[in-house]
Structure formats: structure tokens, C-alpha cells
Protein backbone atom coordinates (compact mmCIF):
# COMPACT_ATOMS: atom_id res chain seq x y z
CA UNK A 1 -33.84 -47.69 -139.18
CA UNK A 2 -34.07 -44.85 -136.38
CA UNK A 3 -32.04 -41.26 -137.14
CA UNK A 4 -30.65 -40.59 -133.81
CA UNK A 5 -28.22 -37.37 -134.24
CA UNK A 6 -26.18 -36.73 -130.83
CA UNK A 7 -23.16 -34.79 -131.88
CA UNK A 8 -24.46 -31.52 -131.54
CA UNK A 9 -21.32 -30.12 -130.39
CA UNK A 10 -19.76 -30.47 -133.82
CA UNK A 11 -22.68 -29.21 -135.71
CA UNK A 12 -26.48 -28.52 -135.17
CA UNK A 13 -29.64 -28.08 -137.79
CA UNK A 14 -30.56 -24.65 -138.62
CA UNK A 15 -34.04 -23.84 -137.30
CA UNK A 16 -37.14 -23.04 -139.90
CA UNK A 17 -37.37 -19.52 -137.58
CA UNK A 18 -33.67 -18.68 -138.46
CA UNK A 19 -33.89 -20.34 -142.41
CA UNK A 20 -36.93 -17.76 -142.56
CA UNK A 21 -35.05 -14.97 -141.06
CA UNK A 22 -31.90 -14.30 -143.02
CA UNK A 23 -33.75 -15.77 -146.39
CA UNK A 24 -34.87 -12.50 -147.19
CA UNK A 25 -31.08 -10.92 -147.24
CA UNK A 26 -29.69 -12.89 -150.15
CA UNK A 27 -31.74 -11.72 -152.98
CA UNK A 28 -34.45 -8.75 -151.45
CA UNK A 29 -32.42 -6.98 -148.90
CA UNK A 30 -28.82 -7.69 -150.35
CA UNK A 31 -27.17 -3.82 -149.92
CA UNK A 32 -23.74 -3.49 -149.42
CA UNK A 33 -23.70 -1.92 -145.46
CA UNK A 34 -21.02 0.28 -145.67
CA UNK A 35 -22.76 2.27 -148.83
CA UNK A 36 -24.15 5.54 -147.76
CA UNK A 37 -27.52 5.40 -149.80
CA UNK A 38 -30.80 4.01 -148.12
CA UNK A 39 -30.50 0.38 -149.21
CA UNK A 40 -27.25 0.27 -147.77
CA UNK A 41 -28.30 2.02 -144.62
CA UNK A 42 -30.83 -0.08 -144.05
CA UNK A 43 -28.56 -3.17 -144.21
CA UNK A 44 -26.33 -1.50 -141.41
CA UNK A 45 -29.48 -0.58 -139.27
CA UNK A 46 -30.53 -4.56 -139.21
CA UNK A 47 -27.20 -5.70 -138.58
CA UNK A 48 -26.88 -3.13 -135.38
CA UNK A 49 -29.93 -4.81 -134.14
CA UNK A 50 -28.52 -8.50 -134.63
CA UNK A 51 -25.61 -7.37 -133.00
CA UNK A 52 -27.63 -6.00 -129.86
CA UNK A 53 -29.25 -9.61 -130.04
CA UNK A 54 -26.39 -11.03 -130.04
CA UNK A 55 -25.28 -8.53 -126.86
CA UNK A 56 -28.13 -9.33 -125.05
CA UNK A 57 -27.82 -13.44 -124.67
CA UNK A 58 -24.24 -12.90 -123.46
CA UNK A 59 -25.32 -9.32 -121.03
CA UNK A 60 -23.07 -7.31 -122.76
CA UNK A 61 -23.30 -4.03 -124.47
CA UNK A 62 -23.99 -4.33 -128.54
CA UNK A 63 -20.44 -2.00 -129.46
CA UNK A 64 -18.91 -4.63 -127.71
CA UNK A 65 -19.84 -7.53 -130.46
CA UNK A 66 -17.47 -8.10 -133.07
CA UNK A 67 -19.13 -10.24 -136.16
CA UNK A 68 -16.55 -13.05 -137.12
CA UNK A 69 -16.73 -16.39 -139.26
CA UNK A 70 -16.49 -18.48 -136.69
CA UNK A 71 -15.79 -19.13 -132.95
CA UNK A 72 -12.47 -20.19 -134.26
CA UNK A 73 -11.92 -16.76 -136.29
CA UNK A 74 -13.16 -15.23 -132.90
CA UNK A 75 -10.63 -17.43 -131.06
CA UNK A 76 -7.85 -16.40 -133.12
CA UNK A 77 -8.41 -12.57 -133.30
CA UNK A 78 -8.93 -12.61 -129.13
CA UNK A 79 -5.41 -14.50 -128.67
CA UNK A 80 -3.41 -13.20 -131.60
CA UNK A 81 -4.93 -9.85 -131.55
CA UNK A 82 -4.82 -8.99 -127.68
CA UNK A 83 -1.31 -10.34 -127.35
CA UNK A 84 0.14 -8.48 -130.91
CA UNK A 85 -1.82 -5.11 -129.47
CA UNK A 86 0.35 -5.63 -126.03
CA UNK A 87 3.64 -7.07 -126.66
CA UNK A 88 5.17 -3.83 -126.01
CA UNK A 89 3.91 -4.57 -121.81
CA UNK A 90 5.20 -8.11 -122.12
CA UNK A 91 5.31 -11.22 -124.44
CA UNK A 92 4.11 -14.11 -121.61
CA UNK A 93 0.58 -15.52 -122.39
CA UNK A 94 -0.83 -18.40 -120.47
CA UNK A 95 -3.49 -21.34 -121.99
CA UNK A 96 -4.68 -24.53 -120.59
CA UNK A 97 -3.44 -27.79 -121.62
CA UNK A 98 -7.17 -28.24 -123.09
CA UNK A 99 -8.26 -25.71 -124.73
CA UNK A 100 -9.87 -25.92 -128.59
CA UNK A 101 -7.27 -25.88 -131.58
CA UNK A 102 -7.41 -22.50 -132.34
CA UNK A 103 -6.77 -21.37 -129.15
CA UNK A 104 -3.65 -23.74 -128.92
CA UNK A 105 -2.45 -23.37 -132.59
CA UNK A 106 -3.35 -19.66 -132.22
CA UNK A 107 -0.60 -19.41 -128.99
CA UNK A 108 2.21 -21.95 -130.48
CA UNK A 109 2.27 -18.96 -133.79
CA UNK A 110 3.12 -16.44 -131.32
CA UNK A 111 5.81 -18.68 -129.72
CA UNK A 112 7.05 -18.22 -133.47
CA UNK A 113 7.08 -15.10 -132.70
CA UNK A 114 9.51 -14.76 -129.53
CA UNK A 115 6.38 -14.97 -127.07
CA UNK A 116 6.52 -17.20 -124.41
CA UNK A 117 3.37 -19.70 -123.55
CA UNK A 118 2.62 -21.15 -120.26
CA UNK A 119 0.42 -25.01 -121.10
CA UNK A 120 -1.24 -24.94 -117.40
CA UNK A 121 -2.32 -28.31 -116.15
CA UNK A 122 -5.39 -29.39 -115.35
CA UNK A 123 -6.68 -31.88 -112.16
CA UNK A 124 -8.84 -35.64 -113.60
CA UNK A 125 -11.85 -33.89 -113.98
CA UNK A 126 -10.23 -31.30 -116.55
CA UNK A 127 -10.59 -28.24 -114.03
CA UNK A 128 -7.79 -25.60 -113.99
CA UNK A 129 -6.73 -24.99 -110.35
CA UNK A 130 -6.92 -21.09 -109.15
CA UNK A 131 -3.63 -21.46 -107.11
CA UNK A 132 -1.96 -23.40 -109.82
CA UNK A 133 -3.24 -20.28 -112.49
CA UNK A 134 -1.52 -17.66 -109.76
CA UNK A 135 1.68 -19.08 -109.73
CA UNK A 136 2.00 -19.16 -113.27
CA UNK A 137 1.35 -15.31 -113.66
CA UNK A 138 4.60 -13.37 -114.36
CA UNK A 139 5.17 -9.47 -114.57
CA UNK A 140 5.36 -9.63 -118.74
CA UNK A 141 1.80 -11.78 -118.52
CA UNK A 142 -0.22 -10.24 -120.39
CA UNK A 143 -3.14 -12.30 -121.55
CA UNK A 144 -4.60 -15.80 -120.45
CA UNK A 145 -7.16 -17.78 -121.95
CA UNK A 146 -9.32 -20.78 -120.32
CA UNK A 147 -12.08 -22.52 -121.89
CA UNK A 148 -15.48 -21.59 -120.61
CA UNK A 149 -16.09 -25.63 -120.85
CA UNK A 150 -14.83 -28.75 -122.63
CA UNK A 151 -16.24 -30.29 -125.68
CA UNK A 152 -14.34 -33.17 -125.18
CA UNK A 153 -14.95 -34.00 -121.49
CA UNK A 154 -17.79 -31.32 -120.64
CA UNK A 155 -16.27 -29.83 -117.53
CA UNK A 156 -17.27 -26.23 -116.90
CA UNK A 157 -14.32 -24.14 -115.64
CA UNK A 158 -14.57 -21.70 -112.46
CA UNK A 159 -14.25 -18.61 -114.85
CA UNK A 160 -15.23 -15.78 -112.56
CA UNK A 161 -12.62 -17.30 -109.83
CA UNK A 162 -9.87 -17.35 -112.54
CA UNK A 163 -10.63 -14.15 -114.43
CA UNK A 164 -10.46 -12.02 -110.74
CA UNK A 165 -6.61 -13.44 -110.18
CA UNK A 166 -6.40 -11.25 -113.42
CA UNK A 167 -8.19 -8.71 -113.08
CA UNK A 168 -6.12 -7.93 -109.82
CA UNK A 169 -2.85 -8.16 -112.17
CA UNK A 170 -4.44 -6.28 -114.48
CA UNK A 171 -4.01 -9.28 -117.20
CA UNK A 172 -6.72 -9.58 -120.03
CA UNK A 173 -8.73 -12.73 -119.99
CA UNK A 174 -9.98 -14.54 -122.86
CA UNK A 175 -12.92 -17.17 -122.51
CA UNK A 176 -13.88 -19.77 -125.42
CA UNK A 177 -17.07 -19.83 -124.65
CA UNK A 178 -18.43 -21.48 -127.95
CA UNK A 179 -19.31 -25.11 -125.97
CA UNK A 180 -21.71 -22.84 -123.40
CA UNK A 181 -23.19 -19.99 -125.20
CA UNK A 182 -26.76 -21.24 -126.08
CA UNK A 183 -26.24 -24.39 -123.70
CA UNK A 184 -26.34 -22.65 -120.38
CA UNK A 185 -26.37 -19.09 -119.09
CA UNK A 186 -23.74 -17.29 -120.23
CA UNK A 187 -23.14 -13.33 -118.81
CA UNK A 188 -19.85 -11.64 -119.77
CA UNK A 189 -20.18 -9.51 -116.51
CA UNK A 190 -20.36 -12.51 -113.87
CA UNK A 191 -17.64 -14.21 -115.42
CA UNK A 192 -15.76 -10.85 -115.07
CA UNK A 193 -13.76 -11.41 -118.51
CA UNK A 194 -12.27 -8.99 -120.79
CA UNK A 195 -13.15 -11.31 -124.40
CA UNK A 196 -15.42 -14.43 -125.48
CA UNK A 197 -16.32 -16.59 -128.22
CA UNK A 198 -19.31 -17.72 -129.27
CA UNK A 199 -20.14 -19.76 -132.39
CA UNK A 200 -23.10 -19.73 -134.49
CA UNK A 201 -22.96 -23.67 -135.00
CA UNK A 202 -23.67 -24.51 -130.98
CA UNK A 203 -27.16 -21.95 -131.61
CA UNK A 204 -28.94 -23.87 -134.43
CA UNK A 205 -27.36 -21.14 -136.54
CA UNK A 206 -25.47 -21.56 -139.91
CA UNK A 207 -21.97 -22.68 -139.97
CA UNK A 208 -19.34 -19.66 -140.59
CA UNK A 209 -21.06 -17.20 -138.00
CA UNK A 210 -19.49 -16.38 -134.94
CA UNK A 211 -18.38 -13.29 -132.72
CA UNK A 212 -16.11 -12.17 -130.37
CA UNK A 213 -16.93 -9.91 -126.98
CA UNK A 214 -14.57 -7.32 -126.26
CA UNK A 215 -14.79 -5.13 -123.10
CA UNK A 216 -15.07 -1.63 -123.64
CA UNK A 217 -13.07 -0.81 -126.57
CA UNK A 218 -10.30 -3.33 -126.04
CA UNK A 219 -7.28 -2.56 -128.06
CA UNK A 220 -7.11 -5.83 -130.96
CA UNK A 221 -4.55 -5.83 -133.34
CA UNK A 222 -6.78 -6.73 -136.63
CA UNK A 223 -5.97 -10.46 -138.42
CA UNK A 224 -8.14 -9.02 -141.29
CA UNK A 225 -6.86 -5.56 -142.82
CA UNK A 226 -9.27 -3.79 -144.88
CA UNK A 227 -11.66 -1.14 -144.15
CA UNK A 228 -13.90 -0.07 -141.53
CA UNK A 229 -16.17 -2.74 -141.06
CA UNK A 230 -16.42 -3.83 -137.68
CA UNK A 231 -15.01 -0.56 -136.29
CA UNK A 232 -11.71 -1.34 -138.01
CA UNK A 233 -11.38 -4.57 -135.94
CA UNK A 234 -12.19 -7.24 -139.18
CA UNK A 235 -11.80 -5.81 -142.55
CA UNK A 236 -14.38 -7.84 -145.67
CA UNK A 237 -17.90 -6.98 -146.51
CA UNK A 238 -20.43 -8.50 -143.75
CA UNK A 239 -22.09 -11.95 -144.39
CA UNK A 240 -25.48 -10.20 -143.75
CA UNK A 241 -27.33 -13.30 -144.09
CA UNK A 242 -25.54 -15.38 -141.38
CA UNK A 243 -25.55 -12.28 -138.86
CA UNK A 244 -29.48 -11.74 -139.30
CA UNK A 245 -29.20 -15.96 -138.50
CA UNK A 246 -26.70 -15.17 -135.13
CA UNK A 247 -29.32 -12.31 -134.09
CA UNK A 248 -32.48 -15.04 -134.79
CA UNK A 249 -30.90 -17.76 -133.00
CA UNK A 250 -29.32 -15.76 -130.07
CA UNK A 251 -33.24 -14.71 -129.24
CA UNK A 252 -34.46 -17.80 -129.74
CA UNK A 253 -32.05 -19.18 -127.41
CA UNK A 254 -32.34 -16.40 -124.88
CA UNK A 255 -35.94 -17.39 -124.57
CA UNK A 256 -35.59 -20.95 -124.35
CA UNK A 257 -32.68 -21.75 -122.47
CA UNK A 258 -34.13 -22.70 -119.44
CA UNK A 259 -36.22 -25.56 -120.80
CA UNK A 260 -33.73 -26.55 -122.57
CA UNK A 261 -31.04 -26.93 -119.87
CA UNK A 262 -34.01 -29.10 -117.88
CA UNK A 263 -34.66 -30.93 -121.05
CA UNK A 264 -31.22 -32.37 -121.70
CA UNK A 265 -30.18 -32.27 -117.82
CA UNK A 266 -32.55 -35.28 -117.86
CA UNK A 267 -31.64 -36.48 -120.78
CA UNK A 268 -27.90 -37.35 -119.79
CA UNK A 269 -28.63 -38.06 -116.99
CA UNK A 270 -30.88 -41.41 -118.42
CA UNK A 271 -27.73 -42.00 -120.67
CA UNK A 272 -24.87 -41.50 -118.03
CA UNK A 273 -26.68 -43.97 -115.69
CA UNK A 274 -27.57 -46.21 -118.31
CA UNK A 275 -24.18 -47.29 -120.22
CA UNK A 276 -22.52 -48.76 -117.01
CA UNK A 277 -25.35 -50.54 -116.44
CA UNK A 278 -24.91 -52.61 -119.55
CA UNK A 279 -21.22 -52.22 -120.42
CA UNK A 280 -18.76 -52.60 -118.19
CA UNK A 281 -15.33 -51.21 -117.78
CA UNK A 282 -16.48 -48.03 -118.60
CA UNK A 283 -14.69 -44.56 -117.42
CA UNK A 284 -17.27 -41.27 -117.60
CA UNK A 285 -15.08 -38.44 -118.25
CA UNK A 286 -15.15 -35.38 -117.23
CA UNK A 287 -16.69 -33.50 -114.02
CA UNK A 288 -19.60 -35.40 -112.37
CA UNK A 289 -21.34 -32.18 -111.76
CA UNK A 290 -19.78 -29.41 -112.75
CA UNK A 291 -20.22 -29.76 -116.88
CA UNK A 292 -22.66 -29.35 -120.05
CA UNK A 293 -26.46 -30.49 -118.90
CA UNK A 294 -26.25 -31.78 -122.48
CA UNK A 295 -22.87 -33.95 -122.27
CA UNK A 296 -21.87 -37.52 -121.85
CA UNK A 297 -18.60 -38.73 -122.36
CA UNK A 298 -17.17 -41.89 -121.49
CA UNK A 299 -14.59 -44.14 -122.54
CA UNK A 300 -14.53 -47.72 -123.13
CA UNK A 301 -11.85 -50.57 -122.55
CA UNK A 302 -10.88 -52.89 -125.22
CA UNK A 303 -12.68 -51.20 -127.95
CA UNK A 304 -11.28 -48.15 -130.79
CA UNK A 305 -13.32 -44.96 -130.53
CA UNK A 306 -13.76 -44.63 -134.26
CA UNK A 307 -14.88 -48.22 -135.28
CA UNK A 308 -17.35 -47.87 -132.55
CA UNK A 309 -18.88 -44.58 -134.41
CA UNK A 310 -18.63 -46.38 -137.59
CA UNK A 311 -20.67 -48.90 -135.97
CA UNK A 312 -23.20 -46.99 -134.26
CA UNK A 313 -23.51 -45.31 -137.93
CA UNK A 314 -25.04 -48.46 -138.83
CA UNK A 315 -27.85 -48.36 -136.80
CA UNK A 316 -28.43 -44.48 -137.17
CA UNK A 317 -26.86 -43.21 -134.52
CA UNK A 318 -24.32 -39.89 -134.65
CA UNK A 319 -22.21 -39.50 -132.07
CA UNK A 320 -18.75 -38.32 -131.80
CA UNK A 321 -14.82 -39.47 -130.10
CA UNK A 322 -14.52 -36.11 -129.27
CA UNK A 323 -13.39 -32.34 -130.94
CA UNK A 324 -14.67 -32.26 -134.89
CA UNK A 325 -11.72 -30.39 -135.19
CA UNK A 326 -9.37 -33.18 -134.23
CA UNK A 327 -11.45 -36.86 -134.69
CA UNK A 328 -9.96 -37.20 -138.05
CA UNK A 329 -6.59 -36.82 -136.73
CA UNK A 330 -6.37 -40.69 -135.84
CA UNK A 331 -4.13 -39.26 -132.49
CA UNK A 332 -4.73 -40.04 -128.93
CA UNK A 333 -6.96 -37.05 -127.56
CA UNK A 334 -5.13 -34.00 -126.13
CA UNK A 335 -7.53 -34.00 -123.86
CA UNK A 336 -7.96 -36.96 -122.33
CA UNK A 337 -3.90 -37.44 -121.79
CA UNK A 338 -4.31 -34.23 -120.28
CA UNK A 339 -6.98 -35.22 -117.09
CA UNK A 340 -4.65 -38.82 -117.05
CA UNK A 341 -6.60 -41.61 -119.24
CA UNK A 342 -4.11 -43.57 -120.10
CA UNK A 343 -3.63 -44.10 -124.12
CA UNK A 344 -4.80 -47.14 -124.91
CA UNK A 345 -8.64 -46.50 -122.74
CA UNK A 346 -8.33 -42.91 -124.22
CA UNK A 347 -8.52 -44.79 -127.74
CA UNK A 348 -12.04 -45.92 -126.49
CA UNK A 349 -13.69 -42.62 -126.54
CA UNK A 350 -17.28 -41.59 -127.37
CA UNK A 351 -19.00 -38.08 -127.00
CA UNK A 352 -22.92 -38.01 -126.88
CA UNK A 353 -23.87 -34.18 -127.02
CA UNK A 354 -27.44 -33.54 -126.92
CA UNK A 355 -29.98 -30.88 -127.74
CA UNK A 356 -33.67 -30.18 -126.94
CA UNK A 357 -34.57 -32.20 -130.42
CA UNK A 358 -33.93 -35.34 -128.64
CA UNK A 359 -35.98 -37.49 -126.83
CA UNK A 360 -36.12 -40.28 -124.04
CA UNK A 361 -37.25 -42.70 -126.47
CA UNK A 362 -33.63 -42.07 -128.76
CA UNK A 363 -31.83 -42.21 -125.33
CA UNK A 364 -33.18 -45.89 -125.28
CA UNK A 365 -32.18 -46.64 -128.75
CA UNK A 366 -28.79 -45.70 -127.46
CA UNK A 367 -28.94 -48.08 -124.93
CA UNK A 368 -29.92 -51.10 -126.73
CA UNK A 369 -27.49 -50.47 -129.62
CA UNK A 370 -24.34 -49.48 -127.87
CA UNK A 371 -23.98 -52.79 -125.78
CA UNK A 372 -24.39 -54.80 -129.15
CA UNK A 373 -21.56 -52.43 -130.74
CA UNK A 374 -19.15 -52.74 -127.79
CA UNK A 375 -20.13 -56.63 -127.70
CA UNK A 376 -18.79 -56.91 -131.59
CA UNK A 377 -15.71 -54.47 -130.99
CA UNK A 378 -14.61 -56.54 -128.01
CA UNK A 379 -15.31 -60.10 -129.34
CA UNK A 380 -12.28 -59.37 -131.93
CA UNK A 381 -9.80 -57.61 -129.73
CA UNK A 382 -6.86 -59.72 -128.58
CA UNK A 383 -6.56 -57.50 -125.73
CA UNK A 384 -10.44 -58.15 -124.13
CA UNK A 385 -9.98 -61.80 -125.45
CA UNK A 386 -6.88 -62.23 -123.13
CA UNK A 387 -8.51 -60.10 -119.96
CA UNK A 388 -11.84 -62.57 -120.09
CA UNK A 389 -9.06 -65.48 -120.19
CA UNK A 390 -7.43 -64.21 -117.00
């Protein structure tokens, strides 16, 4: 049986160049950084040139890289710790109605805490509208955060256009940028925003690495209190091993980026053309152009989203019904109610994210096996038994 792994949104192999990289700092190079001798020192030294790798995939400045667990860590210190550091200026902070969990359980704390959250709608495609982000803006807003693009759906958002309507209000803008970072280009100066996320687990890095851009000495209120690590932003000795990993990866990826982007471009493209070709009633999701060169997302009548992975499990293929964070949850996706699929099609969901490990021949496998899978699914709903009756 063939090993066909397309979920790389929710988790991707480490590479043999980054394994070989941060091997080294668990048991030969394992100083604490903040210690002021030489093996200490030299810790700190390789970290500050991990975090101007880091820097440089994104086109930011190295001072400007925060080292976190995770892009959800980095989520959470951008929204809780921008909003906390400005609630004195106003307590109004404005979201879309799709962003990542951490970004929406990260706002509904503060409205715990007496601040007030605009949920801003988004068109079919998933897109936030620029006029519809403008009339939401208030004199106490004081921090907005939009997705960079959807996991989910793959829809890339117009982030320059929406960061200038705050940067003319002089409103910090947040950008979870974990789905794009290492998928397509990605500079913190053309998308004109004041913090981003990134995630080690969408660059063929370990999982628990991530980091947070902040624009020239942003004021955060820290989540983690202890010393001065991280320039007093995130207390806790480093996890030297996964940031030498971040730095590896982030090269690697500003190297190959292009290729890959043209690799998996054409890849989707085979599958998104494909699957309506042998299944029908079948809704793609998400923007036709404007999204992830790696993403395909549809959703299927008649048939339950996680039986159908459970299915294509069985013939070695790993695919996903949408956020890792939420597929467990057994809920109709956020998401998808959000851009208008009704429930019961929205129950039909399945997320192919690819990478430049795949190939046109696994696209193919795809294609045989999925038909066969929907086929079974169908053959013992009531609902599909009564629409082929009619």
C-alpha cells in the first residue's frame, strides 16, 4: 500500500539538513545562553545568528524576532500582549470571523477582561473586505488582527490594503502568518504590519518552534515573566536546539521557495481539476486564485468529512477536514459557516495541503482512491439514497 501524506498544514517531516543542524546542541553545545562564561556566550552568539535567519526569510531586522514555542504562543503574546500594553489608549480590538484558535480564544480572554471585540465578516471566498474593515475602526481601536491566509479554505488576504487603513489610524496590526511563511513570499515591510507569526511546523522544522515579528521595539506586555531572555519580552531558558532548527529551515526555505511554489502550484492544480471530474456535487472552497499554491479544499455532498479521512487512511492517504487544532472537535467548521456552506455540505469537508515531497504520481493515487471512498460513504447515506431516487 502507497504512503501518500497531504496534510502538511497540520504537521510536516523535519529535514536530515535541520535533524543535522540542531543535533549538535543537545549534548556538545548545551550552555545555558544567558551565562556570562564562553560556553554560554557562544550559545547566545549562534542563537543571534538563527534569529537573523529567521529575520531574513520574513525581510525584517533580527532585534525584531522574538523566539516563541509556537505560532500559537506567538499568536497569543501579539494579541494579548499588544492589547494589555495599550488598554490605557482604548480597549476595542478587531479579528476576523476566521482566524486560527489562538487568535480567537486569545481575543474572547480579553472580552473577560472588559475589552470589546469586533468578529468582522468575511465575503464566500473567505476575503475580509477593506471598506467593511474601515467602518469597523473606532477611536479606542487599538489593535486588529487578520490572517495572512486560511488553513481551512486557503484564501490569501489583501494584507498590505488592510494594514494601510491602520496605519493611517495609527492602529497596530497583527498578521498570522504561520499558513504562508515558508509557502510563499512573505516580507514584513510590503505587507506594512506592525507583528507576525510564523511557525516552525509549516518549515519542515520541529514542532514547539515559532516566533513573533515585532516592529521596532513594539511595546508587548510579557505572557511569560521571568528574566531577560528575549529582551524581557518571554521569560524561560531558550530551546537552543529548536531555534538552531527555525534558523536551518528558514534558509533552506529562503533558497527554495520559488521551486517550491511552481512545484505544488502544479500540483493542485492536477488535484483541483481532477476531483470534479470524477465526483460530483463537489464545492472547492476557498478563493479560485487568490490562495496557498499548495491548497485544495473542497467539500462533498452526502458524505461526513471524518469517515472519509478514516477511509482514505485505509489506502494510505493523509489528508485533513480542516484546522488540526479543531478536527477533533466533531463541530461544524467555523470557517466554512463563516464564507456560507451550509452545515450539512460543510460536514463534507476535506483539506489536501501539499509540499514539494509530493509528486504527480501520489496526485493520481488521490484520484483513483477518493471516488471509491466517496462511492462507499454515499452508498449508505439515506440522504444521497433519497436525492438519486428523486
Amino acid at each position: 500500500m502507497k504512503n501518500v501524506y497531504m496534510d502538511h498544514a497540520s504537521a510536516t517531516p523535519v529535514r536530515k539538513e535541520v535533524i543535522e543542524a540542531m543535533l549538535p546542541y543537545f549534548d556538545q553545545h548545551f550552555g545555558n545562553p544567558s551565562t556570562v562564561y564562553d560556553m554560554g556566550s557562544k550559545i547566545k552568539q549562534v542563537m543571534e545568528e538563527q534569529r537573523a535567519k529567521v529575520a531574513k526569510l520574513i525581510g525584517a531586522k533580527a532585534e525584531e524576532i522574538i523566539f516563541t514555542s509556537s505560532g500559537a504562543e506567538a499568536n497569543n503574546l501579539a494579541i494579548k500582549g499588544a492589547a494589555l500594553a495599550r488598554q490605557k489608549k482604548g480597549k476595542h480590538i478587531i479579528i476576523s470571523a476566521i482566524e486560527h484558535h489562538s487568535v480567537l480564544n486569545s481575543a474572547r480572554f480579553l472580552e473577560r477582561m472588559d475589552f470589546e471585540v469586533t468578529f468582522l465578516p468575511v465575503d464566500e471566498y473567505g476575503l475580509v473586505d477593506q471598506q467593511r474593515l474601515s467602518q469597523a475602526m473606532r477611536p479606542e481601536t487599538i489593535l486588529v488582527s487578520i490572517m495572512h491566509a486560511n488553513n481551512e479554505i486557503g484564501t490569501i488576504e489583501p494584507i498590505s490594503e488592510l494594514s494601510a487603513i491602520c496605519r493611517e489610524r495609527g492602529v497596530i496590526f497583527h498578521t498570522d502568518a504561520v499558513a504562508t511563511v515558508g509557502n510563499i513570499p512573505v516580507d514584513v515591510n510590503e505587507l506594512n504590519v506592525d507583528l507576525l507569526s510564523l511557525s516552525g511546523v509549516s518549515l519542515d522544522a520541529p514542532k514547539g518552534v515559532g516566533a513573533l515579528y515585532f516592529r521596532d521595539n513594539l511595546r508587548l506586555m510579557p505572557l511569560i515573566h521571568g528574566g531577560i531572555q528575549e529582551s524581557g519580552r518571554r521569560g524561560g531558558t531558550e530551546n537552543v536546539p529548536a531555534i538552531v532548527a527555525l534558523g536551518k529551515a528558514s534558509e533552506l526555505a529562503a533558497k527554495e521557495l520559488p521551486d517550491k511554489v511552481n512545484h505544488v502550484q502544479g500540483l493542485r492544480d492536477l488535484l483541483v481539476a481532477g476531483v470534479p471530474e470524477r465526483i460530483e456535487q463537489v464545492k472547492y472552497t476557498g478563493h479560485p486564485k487568490e490562495r496557498l499554491p499548495g491548497h485544495a479544499s473542497f467539500c462533498i455532498e452526502a458524505i461526513e468529512g471524518e469517515a472519509l479521512i478514516f477511509m482514505l487512511n485505509q489506502s494510505g492517504i493523509y489528508a485533513n477536514t480542516g484546522s488540526a487544532c479543531a478536527s477533533k472537535a466533531l463541530k461544524t467548521s467555523p470557517v466554512l459557516v463563516a464564507i456560507g456552506i451550509p452545515p450539512a455540505l460543510a460536514q463534507g469537508s476535506v483539506v489536501f495541503t501539499l509540499s514539494n515531497s509530493n509528486t504527480v504520481e501520489e496526485i493520481e493515487y488521490v484520484l483513483e482512491k477518493l471516488p471509491v471512498a466517496v462511492d462507499k460513504l454515499r452508498s449508505l447515506s439515506p440522504l444521497w439514497r433519497t436525492k438519486e431516487a428523486a
